[in-house]
N, C-alpha and C. Protein backbone atom coordinates (compact mmCIF):
# COMPACT_ATOMS: atom_id res chain seq x y z
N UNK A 1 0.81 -1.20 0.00
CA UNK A 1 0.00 0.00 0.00
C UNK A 1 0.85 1.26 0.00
N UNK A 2 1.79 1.22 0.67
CA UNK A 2 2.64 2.27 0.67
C UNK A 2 3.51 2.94 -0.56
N UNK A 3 3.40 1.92 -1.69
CA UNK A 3 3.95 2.07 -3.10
C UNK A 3 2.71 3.20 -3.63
N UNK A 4 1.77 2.78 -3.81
CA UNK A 4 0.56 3.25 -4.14
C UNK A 4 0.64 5.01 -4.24
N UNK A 5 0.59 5.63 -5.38
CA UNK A 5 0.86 6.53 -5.45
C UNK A 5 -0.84 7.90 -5.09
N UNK A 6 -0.02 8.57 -4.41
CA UNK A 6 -1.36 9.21 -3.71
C UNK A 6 -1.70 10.55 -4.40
N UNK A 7 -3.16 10.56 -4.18
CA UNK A 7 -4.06 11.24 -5.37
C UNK A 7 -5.53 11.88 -4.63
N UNK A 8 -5.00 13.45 -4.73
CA UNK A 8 -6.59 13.91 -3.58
C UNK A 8 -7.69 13.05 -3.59
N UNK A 9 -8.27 12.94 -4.85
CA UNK A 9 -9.37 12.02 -5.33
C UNK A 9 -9.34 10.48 -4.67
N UNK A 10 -8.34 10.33 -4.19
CA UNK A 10 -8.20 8.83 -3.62
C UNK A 10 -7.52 8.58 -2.16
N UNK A 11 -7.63 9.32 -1.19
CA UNK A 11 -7.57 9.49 -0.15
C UNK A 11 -8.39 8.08 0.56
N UNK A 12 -8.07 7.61 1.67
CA UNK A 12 -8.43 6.30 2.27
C UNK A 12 -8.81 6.74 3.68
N UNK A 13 -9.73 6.15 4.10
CA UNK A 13 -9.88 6.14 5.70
C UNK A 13 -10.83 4.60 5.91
N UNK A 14 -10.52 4.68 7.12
CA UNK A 14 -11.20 3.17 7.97
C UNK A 14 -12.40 3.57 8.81
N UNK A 15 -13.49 2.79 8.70
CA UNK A 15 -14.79 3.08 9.33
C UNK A 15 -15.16 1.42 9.45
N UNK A 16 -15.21 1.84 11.08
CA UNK A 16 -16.04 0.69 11.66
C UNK A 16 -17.39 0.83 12.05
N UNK A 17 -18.16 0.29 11.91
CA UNK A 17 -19.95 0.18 12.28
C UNK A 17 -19.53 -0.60 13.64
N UNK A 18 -20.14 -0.36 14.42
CA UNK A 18 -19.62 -0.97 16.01
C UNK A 18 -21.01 -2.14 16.44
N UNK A 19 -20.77 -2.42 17.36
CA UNK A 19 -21.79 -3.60 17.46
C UNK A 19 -23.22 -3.08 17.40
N UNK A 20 -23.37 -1.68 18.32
CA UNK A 20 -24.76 -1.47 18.34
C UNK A 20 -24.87 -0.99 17.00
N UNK A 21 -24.36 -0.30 15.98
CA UNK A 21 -24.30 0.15 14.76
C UNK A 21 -25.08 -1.08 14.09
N UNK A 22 -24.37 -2.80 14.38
CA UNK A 22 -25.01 -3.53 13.64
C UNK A 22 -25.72 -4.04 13.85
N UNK A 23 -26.46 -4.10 15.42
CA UNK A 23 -27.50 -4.68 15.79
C UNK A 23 -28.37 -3.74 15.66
N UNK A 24 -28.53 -2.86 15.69
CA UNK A 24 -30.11 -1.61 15.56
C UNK A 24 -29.78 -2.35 13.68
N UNK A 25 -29.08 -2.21 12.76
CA UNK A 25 -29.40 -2.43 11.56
C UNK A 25 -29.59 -1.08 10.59
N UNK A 26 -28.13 -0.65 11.21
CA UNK A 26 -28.29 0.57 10.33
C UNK A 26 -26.85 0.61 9.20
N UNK A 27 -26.53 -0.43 8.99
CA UNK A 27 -25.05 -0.65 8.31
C UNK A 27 -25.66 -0.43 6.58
N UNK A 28 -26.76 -0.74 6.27
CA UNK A 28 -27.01 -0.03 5.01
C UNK A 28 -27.44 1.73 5.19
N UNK A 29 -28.47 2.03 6.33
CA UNK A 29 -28.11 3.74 6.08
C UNK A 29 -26.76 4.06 6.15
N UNK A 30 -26.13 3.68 7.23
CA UNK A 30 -24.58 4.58 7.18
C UNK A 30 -24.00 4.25 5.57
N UNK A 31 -23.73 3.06 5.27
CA UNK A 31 -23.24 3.11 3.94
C UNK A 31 -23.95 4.06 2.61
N UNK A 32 -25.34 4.07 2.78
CA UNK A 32 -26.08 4.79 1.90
C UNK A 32 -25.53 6.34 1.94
N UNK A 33 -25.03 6.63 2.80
CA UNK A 33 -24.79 8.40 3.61
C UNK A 33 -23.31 8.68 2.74
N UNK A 34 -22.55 7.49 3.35
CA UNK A 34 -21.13 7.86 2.41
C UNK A 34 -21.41 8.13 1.24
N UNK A 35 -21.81 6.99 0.50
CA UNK A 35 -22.33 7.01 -0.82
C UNK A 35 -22.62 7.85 -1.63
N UNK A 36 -23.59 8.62 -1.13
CA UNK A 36 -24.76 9.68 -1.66
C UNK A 36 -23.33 10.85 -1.15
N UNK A 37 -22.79 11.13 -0.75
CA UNK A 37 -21.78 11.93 -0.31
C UNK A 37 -20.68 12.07 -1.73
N UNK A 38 -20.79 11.04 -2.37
CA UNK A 38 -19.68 10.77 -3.73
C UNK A 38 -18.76 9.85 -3.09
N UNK A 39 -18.76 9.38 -1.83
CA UNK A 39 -17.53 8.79 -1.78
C UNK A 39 -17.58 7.59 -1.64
N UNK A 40 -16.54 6.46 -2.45
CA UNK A 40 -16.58 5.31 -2.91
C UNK A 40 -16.23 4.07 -1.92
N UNK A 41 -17.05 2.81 -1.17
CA UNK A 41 -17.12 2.04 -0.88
C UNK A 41 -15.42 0.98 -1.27
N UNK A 42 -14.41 0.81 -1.04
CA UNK A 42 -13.21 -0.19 -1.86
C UNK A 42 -13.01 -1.32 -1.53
N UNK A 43 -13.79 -1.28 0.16
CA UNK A 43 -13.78 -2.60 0.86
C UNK A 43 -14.58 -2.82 2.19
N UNK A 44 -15.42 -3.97 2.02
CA UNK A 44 -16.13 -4.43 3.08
C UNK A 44 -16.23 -5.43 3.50
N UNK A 45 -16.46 -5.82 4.86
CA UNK A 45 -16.79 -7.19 5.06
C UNK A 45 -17.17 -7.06 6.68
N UNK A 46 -17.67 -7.85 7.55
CA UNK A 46 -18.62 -8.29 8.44
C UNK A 46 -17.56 -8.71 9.39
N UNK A 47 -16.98 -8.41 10.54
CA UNK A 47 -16.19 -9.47 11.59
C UNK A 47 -16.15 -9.93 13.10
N UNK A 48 -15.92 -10.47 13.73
CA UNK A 48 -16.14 -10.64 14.87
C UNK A 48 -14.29 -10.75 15.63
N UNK A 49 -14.39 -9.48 16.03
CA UNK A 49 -12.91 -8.99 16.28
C UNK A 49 -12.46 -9.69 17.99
N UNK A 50 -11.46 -10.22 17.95
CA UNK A 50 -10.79 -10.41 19.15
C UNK A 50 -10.08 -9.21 20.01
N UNK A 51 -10.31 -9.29 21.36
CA UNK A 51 -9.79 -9.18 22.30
C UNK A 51 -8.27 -7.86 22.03
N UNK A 52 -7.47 -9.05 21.43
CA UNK A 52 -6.50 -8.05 21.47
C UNK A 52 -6.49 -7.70 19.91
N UNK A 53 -6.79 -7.98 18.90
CA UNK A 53 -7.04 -6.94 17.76
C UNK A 53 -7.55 -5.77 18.01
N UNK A 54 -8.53 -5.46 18.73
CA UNK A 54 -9.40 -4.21 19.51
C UNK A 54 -8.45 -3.27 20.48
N UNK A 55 -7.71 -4.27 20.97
CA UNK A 55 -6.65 -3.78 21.82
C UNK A 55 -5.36 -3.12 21.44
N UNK A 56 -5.03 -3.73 20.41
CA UNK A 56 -3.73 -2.84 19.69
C UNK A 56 -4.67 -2.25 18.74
N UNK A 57 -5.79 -1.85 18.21
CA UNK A 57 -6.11 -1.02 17.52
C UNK A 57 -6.66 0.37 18.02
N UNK A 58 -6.91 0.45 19.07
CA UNK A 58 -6.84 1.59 19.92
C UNK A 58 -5.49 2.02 20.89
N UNK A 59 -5.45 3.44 20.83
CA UNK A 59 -4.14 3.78 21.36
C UNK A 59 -3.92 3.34 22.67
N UNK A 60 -2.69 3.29 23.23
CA UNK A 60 -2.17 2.89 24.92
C UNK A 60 -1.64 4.03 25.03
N UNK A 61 -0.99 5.09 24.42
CA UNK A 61 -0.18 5.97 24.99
C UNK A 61 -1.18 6.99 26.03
N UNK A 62 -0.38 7.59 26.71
CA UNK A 62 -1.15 8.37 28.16
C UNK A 62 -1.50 9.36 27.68
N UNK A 63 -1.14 10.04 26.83
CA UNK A 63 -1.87 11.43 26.32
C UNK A 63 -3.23 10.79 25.92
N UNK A 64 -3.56 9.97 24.89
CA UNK A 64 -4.64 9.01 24.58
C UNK A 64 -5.84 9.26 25.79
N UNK A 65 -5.16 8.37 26.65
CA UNK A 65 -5.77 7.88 27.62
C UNK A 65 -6.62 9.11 28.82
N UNK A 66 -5.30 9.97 29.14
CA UNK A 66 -5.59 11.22 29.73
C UNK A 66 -6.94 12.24 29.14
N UNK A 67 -6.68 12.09 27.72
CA UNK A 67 -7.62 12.81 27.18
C UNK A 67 -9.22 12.32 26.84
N UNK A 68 -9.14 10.65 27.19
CA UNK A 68 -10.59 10.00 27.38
C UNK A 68 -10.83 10.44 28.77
N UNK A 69 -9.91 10.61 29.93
CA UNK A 69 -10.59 10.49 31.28
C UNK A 69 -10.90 11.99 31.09
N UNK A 70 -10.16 13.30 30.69
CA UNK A 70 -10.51 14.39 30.69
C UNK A 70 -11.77 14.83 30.51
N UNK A 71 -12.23 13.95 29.15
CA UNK A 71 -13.64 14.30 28.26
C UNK A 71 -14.86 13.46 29.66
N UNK A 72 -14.36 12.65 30.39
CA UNK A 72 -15.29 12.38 31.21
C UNK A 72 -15.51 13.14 32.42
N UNK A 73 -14.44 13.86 32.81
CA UNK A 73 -14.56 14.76 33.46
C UNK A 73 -14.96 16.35 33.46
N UNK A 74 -15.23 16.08 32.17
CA UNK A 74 -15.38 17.50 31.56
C UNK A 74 -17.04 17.02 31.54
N UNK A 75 -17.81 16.35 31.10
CA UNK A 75 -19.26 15.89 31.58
C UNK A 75 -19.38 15.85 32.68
N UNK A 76 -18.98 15.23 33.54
CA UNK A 76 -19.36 15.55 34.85
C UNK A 76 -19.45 16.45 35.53
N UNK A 77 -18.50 17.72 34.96
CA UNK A 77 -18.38 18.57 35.54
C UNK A 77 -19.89 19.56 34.68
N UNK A 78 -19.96 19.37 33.78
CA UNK A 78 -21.17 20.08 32.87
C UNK A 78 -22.57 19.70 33.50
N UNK A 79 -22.38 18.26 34.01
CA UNK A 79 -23.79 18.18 34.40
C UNK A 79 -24.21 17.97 36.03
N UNK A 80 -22.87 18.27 36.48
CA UNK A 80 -23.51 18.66 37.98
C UNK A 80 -22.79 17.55 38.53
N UNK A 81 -22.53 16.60 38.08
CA UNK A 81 -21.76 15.43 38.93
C UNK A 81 -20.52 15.48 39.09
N UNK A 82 -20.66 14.71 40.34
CA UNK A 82 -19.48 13.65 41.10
C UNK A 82 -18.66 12.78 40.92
N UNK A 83 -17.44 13.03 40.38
CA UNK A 83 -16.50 12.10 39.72
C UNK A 83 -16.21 10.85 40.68
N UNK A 84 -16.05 11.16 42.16
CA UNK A 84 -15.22 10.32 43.01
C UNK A 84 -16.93 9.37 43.22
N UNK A 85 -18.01 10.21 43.75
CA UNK A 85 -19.00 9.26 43.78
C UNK A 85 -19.16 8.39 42.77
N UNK A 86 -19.10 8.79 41.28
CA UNK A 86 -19.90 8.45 40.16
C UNK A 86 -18.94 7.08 39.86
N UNK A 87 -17.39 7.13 39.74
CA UNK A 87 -16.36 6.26 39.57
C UNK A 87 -15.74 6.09 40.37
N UNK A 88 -15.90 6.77 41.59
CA UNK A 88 -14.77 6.23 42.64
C UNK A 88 -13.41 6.87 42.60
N UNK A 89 -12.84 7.92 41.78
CA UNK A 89 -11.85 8.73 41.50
C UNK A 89 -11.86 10.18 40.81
N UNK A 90 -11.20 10.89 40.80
CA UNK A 90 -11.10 12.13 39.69
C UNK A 90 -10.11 11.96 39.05
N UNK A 91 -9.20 11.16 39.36
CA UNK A 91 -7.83 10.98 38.34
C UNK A 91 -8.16 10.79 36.75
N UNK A 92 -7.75 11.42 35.97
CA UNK A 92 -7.57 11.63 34.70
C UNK A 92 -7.32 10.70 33.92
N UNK A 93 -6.22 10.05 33.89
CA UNK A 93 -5.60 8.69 33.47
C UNK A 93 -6.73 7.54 33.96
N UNK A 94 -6.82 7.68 35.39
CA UNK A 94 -7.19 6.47 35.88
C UNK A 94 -8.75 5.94 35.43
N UNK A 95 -9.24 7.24 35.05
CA UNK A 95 -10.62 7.34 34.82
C UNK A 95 -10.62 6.74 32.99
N UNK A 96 -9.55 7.25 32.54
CA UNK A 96 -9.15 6.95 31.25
C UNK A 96 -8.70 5.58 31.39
N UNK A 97 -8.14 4.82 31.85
CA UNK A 97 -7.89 3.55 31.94
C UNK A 97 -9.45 2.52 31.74
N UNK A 98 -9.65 3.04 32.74
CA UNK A 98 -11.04 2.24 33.25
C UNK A 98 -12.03 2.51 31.38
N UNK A 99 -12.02 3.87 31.03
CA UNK A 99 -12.97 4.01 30.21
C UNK A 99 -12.46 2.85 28.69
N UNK A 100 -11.27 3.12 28.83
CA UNK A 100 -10.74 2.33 27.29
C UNK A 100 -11.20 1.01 27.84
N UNK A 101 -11.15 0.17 29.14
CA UNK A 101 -11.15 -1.45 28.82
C UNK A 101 -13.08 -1.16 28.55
N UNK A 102 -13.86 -0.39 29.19
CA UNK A 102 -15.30 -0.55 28.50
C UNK A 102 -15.02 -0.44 27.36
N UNK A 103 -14.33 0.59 26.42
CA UNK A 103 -14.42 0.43 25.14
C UNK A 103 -14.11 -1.33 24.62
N UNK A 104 -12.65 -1.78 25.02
CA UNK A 104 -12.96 -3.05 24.65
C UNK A 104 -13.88 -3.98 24.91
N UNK A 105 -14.28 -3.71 25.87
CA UNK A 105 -15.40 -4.92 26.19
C UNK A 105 -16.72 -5.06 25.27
N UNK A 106 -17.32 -3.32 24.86
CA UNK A 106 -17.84 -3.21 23.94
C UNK A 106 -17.91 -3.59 22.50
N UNK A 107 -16.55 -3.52 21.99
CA UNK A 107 -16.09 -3.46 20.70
C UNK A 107 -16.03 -5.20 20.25
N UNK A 108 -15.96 -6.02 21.40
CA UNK A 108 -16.28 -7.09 21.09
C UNK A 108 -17.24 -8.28 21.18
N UNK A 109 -18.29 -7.02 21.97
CA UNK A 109 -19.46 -7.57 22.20
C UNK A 109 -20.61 -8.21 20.98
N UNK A 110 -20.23 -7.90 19.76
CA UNK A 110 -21.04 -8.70 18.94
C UNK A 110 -19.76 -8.42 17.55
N UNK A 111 -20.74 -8.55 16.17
CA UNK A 111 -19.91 -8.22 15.07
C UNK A 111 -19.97 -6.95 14.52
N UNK A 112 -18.74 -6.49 14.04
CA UNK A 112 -18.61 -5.15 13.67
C UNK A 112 -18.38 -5.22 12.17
N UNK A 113 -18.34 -4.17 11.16
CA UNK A 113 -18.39 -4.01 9.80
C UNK A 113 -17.05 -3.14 9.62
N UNK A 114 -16.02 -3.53 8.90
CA UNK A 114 -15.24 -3.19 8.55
C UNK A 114 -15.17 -2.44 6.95
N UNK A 115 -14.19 -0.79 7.09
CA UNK A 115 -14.87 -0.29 5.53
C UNK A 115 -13.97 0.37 4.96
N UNK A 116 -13.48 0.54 4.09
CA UNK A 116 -12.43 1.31 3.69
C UNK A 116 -13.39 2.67 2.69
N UNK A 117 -13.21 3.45 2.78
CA UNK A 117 -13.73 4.72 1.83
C UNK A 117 -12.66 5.18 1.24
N UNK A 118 -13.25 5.65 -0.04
CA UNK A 118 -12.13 6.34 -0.88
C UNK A 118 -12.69 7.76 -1.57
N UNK A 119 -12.17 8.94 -1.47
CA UNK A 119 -12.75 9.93 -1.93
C UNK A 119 -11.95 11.18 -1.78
N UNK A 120 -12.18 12.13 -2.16
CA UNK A 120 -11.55 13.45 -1.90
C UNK A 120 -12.24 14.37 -0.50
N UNK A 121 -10.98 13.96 -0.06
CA UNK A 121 -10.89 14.29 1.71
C UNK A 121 -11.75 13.08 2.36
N UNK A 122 -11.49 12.16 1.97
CA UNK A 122 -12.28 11.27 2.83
C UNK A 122 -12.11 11.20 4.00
N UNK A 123 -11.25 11.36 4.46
CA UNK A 123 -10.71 11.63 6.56
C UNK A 123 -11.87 12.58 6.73
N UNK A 124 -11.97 14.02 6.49
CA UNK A 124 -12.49 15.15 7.19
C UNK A 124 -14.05 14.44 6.50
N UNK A 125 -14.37 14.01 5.01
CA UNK A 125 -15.81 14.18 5.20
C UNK A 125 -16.29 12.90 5.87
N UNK A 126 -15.77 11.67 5.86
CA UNK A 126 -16.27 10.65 6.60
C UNK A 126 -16.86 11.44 8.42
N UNK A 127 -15.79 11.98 8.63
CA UNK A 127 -15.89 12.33 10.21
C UNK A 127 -17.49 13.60 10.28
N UNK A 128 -17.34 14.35 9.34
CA UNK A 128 -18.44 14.93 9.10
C UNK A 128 -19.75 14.52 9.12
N UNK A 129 -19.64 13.62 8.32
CA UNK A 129 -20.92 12.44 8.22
C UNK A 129 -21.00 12.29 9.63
N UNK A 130 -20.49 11.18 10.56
CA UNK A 130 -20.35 10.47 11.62
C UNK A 130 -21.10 11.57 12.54
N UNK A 131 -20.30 12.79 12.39
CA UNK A 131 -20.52 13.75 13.99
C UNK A 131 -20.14 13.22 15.05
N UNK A 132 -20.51 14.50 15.99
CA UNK A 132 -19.35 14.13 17.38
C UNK A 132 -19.00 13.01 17.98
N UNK A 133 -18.25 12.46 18.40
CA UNK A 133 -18.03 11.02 19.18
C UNK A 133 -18.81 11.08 20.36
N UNK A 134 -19.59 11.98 20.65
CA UNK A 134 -20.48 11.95 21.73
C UNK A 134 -21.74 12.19 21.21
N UNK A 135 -22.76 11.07 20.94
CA UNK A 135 -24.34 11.43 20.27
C UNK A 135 -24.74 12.34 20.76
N UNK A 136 -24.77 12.98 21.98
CA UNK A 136 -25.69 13.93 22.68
C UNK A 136 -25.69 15.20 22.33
N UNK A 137 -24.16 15.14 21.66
CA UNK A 137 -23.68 16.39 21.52
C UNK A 137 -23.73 16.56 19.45
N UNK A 138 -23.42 15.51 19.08
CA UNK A 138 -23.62 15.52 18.16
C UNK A 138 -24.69 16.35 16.69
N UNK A 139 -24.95 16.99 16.11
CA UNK A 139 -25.76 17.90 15.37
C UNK A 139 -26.72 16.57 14.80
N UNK A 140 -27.96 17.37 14.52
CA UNK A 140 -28.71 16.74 14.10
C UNK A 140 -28.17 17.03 12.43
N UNK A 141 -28.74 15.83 11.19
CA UNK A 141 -28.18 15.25 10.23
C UNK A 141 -27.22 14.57 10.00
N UNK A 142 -26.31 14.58 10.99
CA UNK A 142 -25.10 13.90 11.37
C UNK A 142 -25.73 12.34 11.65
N UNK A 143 -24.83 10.98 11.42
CA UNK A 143 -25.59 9.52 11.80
C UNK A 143 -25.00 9.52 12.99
N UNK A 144 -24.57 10.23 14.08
CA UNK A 144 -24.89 9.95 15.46
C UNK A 144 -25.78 11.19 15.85
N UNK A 145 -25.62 12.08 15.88
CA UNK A 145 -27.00 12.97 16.02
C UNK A 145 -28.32 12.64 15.39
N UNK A 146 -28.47 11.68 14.84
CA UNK A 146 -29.55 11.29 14.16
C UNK A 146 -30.28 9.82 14.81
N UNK A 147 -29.26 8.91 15.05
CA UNK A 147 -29.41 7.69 15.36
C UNK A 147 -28.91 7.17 16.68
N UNK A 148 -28.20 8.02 17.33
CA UNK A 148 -27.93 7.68 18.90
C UNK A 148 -28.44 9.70 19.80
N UNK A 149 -28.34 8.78 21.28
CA UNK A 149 -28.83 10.60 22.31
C UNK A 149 -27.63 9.57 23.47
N UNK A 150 -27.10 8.76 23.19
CA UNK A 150 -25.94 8.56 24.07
C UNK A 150 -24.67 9.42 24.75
N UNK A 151 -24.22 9.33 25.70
CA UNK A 151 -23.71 10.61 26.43
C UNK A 151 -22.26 9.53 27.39
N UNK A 152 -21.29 10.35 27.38
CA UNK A 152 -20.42 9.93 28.72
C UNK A 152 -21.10 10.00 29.81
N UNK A 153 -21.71 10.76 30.51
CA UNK A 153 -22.43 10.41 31.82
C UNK A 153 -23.05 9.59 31.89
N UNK A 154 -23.82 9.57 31.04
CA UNK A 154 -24.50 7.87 30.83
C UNK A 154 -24.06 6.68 31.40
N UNK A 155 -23.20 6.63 30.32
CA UNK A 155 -22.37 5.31 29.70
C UNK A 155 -21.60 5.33 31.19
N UNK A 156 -20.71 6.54 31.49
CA UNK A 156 -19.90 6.17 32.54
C UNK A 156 -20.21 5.89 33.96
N UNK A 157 -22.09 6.10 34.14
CA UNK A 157 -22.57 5.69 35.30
C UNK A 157 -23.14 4.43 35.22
N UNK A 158 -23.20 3.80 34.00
CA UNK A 158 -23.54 2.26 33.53
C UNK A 158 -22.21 1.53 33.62
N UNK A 159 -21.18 2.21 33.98
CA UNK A 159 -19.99 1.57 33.67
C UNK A 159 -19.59 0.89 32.32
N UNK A 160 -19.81 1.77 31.31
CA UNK A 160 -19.79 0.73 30.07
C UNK A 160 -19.29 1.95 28.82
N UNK A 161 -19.21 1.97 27.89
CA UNK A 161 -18.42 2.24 26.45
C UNK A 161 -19.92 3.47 25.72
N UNK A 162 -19.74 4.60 25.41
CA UNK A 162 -20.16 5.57 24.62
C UNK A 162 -20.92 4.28 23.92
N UNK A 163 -22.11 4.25 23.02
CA UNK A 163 -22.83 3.49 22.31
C UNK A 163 -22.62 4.75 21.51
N UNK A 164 -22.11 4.71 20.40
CA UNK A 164 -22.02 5.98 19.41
C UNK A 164 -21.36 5.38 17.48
N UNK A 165 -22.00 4.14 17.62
CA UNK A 165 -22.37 3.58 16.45
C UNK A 165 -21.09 3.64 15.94
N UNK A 166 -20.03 4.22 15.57
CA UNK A 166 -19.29 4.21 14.23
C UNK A 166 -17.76 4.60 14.97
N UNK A 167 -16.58 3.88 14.42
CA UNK A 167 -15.23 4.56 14.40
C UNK A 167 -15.04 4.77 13.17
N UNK A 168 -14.41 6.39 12.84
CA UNK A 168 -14.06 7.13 11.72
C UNK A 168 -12.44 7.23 11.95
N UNK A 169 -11.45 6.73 11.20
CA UNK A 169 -9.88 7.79 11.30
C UNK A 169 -10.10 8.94 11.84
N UNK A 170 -9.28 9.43 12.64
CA UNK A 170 -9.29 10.95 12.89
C UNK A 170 -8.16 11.90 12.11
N UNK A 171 -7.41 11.01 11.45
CA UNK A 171 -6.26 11.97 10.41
C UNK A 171 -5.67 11.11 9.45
N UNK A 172 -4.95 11.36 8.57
CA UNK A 172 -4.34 10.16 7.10
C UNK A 172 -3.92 9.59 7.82
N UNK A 173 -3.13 9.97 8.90
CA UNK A 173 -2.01 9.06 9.52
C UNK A 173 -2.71 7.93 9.98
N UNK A 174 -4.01 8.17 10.80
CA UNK A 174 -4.48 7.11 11.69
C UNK A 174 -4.80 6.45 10.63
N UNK A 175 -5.58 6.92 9.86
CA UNK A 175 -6.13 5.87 8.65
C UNK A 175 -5.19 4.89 7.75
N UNK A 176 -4.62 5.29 7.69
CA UNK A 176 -3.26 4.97 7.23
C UNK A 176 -2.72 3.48 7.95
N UNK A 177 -2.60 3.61 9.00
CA UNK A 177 -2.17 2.29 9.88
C UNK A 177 -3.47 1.91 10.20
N UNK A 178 -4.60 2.63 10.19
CA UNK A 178 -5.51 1.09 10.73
C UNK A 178 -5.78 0.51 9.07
N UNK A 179 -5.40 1.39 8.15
CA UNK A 179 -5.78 0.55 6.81
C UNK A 179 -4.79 -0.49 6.85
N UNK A 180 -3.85 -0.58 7.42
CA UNK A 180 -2.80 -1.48 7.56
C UNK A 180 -3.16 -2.67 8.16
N UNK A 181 -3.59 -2.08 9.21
CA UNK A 181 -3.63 -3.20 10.52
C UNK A 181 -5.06 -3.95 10.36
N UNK A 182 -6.06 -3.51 9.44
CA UNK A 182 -7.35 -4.10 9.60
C UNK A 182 -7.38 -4.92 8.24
N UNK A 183 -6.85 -4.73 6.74
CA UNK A 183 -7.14 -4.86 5.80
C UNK A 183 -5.94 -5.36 5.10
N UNK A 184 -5.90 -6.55 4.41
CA UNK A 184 -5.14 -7.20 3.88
C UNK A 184 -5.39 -6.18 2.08
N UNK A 185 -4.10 -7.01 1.15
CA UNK A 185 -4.08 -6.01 -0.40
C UNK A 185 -5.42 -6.57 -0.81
N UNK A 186 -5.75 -7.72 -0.72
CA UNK A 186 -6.66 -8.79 -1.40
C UNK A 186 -8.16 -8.37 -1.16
N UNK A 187 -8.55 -7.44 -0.06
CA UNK A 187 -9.69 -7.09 0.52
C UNK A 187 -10.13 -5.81 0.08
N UNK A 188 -8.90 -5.08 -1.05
CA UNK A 188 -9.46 -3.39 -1.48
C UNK A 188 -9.45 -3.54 -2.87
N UNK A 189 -10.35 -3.40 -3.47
CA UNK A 189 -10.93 -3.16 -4.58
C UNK A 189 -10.71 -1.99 -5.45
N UNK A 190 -10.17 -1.81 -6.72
CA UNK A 190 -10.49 -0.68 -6.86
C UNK A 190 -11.46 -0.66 -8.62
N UNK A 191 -11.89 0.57 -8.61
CA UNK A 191 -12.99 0.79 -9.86
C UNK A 191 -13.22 1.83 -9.75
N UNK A 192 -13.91 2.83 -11.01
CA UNK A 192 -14.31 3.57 -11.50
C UNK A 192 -15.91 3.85 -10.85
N UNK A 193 -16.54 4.52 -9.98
CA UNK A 193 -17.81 5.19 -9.99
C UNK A 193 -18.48 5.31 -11.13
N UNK A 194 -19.51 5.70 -11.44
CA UNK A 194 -19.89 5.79 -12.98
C UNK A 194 -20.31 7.66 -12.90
N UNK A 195 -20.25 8.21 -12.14
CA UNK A 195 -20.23 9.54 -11.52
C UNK A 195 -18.84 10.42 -11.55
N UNK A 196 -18.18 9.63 -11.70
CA UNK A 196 -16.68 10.25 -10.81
C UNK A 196 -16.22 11.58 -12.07
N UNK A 197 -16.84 11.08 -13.69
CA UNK A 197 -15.79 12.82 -14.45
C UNK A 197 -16.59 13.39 -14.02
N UNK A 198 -17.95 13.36 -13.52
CA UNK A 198 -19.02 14.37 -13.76
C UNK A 198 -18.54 15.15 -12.20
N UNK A 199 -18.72 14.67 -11.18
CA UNK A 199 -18.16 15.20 -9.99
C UNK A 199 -17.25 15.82 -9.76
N UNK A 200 -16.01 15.40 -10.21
CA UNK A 200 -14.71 15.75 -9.77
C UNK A 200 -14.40 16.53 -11.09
């Protein structure tokens, strides 16, 4: 992949449909959304991810981590609550620790949809589509402002993982290595749109 000579028009990012994504049964709207967006489908398929695939595919480093416990503390603090009651701590990290293993526990709670998009700016418009990583906060037209009202306070007084349907890349780079790490050469497709002179 790295030979592959790069071309605005062909920009790559990784989108996962997450379990609740595929159990509500919305893996044809979200795909319909890219779509209708111009941007091209190269690879799909259906999986039931292990443990530690989930695990090295999300970051370990402490800035990472710091900045999940932050965003939970930054809700709590918005809605009137108690960090030490609510989790038992205010620590930053620690709160961030705790929040990433719900993410895994989530992420392998059923099967997820694996997707490669291809398009011009596909990083920034995939994420556009998606909206905020927090449904609550998320804009309406957006497929989590649309299809989830899920919240960190929520989730983090259930003890359990944001329900917020979809992972989008957040930059080439990320996309870049999870296109690596999720997707073999044999699994990306490539072809012509029947749209693409008229668009571009």
């Amino acid at each position: 992949m790295s030979a592959r000579k790069y071309h605005l028009k062909q920009e790559r990012t990784v989108l996962l449909i997450k379990p609740d994504g595929v159990k509500r049964g919305l893996i044809g709207e979200i795909i319909s959304r890219i779509e209708k967006r111009g941007l091209k489908i190269i690879a799909l398929s259906m999986i039931k991810p292990e443990r530690r695939q989930i695990n090295e595919h999300y970051p370990k480093d402490a800035v990472w981590i710091k900045r999940l416990g932050e965003k939970s503390l930054a809700t709590y603090a918005k809605y009137g609550l108690e960090p030490l009651k609510e989790i038992g701590t205010d620590n930053p990290m620690k709160i961030g620790k705790r929040v990433r293993e719900w993410i895994l526990d989530f992420m392998i709670s059923g099967p997820l949809v694996k997707i490669v998009v291809e398009g011009v700016h596909s990083v920034d418009m995939v994420r556009k589509l998606v909206g905020n990583s927090i449904p609550a906060l998320a804009e309406m037209g957006t497929i989590r402002g649309d299809f989830s009202v899920d919240s960190t306070a929520l989730a983090n007084k259930n003890k359990r993982a944001v329900h917020n349907l979809i992972h989008a890349s957040e930059t080439p780079e990320e996309a870049k290595h999870e296109l690596e790490f999720w997707f073999s050469r044999e699994e990306i497709h490539d072809y012509k749109r029947a749209e693409e002179d008229t668009m571009f």
